[in-house]
C-alpha atoms as a PDB file:
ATOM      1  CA  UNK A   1      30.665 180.902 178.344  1.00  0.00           C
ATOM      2  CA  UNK A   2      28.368 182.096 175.003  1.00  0.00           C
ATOM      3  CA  UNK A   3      25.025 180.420 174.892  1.00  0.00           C
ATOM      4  CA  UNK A   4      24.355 178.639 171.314  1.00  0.00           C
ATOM      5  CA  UNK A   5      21.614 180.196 169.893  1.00  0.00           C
ATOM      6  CA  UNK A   6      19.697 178.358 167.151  1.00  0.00           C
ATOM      7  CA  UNK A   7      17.204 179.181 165.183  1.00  0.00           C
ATOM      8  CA  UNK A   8      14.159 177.085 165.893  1.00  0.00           C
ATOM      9  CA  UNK A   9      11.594 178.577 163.343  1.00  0.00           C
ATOM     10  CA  UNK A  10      12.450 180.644 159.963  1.00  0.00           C
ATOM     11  CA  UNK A  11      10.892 181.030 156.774  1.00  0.00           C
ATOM     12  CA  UNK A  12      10.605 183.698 153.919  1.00  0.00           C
ATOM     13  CA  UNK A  13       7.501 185.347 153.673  1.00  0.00           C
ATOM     14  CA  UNK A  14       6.162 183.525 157.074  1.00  0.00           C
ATOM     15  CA  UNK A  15       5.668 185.369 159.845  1.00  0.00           C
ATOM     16  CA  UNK A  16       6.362 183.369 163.495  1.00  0.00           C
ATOM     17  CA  UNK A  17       5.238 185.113 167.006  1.00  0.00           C
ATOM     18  CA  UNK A  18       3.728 183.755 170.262  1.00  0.00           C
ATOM     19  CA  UNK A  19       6.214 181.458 171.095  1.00  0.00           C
ATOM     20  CA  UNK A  20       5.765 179.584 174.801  1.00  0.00           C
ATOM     21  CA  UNK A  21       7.486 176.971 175.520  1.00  0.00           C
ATOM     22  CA  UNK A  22       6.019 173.785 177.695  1.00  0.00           C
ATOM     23  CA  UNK A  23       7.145 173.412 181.409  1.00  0.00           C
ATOM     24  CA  UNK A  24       8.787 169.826 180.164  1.00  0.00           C
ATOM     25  CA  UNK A  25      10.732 171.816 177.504  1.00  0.00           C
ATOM     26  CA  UNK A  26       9.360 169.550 174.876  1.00  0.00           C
ATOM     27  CA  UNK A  27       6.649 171.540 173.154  1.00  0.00           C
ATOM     28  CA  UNK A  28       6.643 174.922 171.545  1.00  0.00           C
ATOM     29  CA  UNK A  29       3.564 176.515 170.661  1.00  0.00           C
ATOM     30  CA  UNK A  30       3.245 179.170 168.389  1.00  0.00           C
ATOM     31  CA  UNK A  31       1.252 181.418 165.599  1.00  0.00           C
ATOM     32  CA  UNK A  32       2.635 181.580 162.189  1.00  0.00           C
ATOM     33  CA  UNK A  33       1.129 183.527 159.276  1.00  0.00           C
ATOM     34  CA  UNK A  34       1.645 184.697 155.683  1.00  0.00           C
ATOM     35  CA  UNK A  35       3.300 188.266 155.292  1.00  0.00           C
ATOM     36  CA  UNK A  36       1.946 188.648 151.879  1.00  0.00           C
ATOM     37  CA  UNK A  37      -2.036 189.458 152.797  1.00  0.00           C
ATOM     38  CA  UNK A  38      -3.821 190.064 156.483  1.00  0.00           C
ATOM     39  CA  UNK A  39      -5.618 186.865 157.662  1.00  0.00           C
ATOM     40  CA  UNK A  40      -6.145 185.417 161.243  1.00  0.00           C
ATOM     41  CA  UNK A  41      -2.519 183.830 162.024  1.00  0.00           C
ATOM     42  CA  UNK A  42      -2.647 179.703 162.352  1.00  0.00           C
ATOM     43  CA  UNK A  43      -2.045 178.280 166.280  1.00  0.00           C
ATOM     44  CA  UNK A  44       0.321 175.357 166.036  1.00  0.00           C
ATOM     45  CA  UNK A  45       2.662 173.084 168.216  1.00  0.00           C
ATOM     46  CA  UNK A  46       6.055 171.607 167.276  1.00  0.00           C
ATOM     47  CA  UNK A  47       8.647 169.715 169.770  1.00  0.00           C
ATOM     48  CA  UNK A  48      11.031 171.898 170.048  1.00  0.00           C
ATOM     49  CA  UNK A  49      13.933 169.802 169.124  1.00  0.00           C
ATOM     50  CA  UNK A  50      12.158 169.286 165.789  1.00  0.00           C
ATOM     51  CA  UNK A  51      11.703 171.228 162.459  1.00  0.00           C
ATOM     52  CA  UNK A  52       9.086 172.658 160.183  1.00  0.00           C
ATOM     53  CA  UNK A  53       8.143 169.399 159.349  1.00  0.00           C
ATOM     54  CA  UNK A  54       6.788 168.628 162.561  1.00  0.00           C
ATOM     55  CA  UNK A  55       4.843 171.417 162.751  1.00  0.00           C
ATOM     56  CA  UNK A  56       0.845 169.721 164.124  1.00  0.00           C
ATOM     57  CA  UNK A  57      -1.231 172.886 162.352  1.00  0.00           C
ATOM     58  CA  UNK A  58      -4.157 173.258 165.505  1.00  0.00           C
ATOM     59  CA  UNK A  59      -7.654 173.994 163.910  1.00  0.00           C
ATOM     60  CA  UNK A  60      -8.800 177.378 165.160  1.00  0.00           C
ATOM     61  CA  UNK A  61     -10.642 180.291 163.021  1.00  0.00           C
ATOM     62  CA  UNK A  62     -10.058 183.226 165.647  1.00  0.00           C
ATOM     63  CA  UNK A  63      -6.209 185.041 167.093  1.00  0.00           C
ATOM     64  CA  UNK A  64      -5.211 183.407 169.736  1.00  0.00           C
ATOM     65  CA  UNK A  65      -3.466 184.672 172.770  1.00  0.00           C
ATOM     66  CA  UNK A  66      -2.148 184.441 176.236  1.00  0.00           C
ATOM     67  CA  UNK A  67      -0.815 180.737 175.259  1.00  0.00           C
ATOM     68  CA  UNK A  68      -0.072 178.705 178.443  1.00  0.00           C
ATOM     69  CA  UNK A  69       0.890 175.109 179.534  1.00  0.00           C
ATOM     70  CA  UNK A  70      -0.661 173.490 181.820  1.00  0.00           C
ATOM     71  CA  UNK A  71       2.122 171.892 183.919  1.00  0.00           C
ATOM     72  CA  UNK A  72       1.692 168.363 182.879  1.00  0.00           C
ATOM     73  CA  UNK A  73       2.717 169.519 179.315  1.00  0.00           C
ATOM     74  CA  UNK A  74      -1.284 167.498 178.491  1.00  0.00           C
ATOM     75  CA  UNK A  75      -3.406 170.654 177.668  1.00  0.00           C
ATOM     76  CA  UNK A  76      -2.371 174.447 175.931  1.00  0.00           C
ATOM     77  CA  UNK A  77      -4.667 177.062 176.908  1.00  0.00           C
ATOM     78  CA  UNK A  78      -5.158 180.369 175.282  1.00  0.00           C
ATOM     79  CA  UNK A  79      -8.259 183.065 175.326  1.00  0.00           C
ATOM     80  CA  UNK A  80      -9.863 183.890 171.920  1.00  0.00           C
ATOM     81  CA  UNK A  81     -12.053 186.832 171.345  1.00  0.00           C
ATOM     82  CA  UNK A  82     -15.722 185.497 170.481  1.00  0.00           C
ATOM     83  CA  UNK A  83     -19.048 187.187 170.523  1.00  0.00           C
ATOM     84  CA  UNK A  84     -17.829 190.552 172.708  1.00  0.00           C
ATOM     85  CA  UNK A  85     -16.458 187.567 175.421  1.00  0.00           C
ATOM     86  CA  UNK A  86     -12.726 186.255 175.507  1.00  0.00           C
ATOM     87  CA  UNK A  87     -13.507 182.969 176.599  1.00  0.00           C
ATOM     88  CA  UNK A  88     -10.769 180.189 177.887  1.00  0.00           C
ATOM     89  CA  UNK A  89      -9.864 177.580 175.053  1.00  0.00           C
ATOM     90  CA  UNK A  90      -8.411 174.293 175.539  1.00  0.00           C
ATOM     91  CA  UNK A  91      -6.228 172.045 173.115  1.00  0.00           C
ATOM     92  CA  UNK A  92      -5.637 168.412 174.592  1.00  0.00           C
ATOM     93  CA  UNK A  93      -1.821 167.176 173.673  1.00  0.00           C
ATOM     94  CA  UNK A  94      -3.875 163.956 173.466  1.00  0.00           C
ATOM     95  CA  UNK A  95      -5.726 164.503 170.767  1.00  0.00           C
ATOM     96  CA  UNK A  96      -4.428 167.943 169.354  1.00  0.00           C
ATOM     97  CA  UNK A  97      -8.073 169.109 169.410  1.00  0.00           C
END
C-alpha cells in the first residue's frame, strides 16, 4: 500500500524548514521565512491537521534550533544563540509565550 502524502505547508516566495512534530501528533512546529531578502526566520506552531491560517506566529528575535516536545505536547524547547551562550528556551502551549 502507497502512503498519501500531503502537503502540509507551501507558499511562493516562503521558505518552510525545521519541522518537528509533537509526540501527540497534534502540533507542528516550524521556521518559515521570506526568500526575497536574509532576515532571522519566524518560529511558529500550527496543528497539523490545520492550514496556513492557523499558523500561532511565536515571538522570538534570534534562529532557533534543535526544536523539541516535551512529551506532554505543554512546552516546545529549542536553543538560541545569545551573548557567545546557546541557552535553553521555552514556549508554554499554554500561553504560546
Amino acid at each position: 500500500m502507497v502512503p498519501t502524502l500531503k502537503c502540509c505547508l507551501g507558499e511562493k516566495d516562503k521558505n518552510f524548514n525545521s519541522p518537528s512534530v509533537s509526540y501527540s501528533g497534534k502540533w507542528m512546529a516550524f521556521q518559515y521565512s521570506s526568500t526575497s531578502f536574509v532576515t532571522v526566520p519566524s518560529l511558529a506552531i500550527m496543528p497539523l491537521n490545520g492550514s496556513a491560517k492557523d499558523i500561532i506566529t511565536i515571538p522570538f528575535d534570534r534562529n532557533v534550533s534543535n526544536l523539541t516536545w516535551s512529551k506532554d505536547d505543554n512546552y516546545l524547547y529549542f536553543s538560541a544563540q545569545s551573548n557567545g551562550g546557546v541557552p535553553l528556551y521555552r514556549v508554554s502551549m499554554a500561553s504560546k509565550k
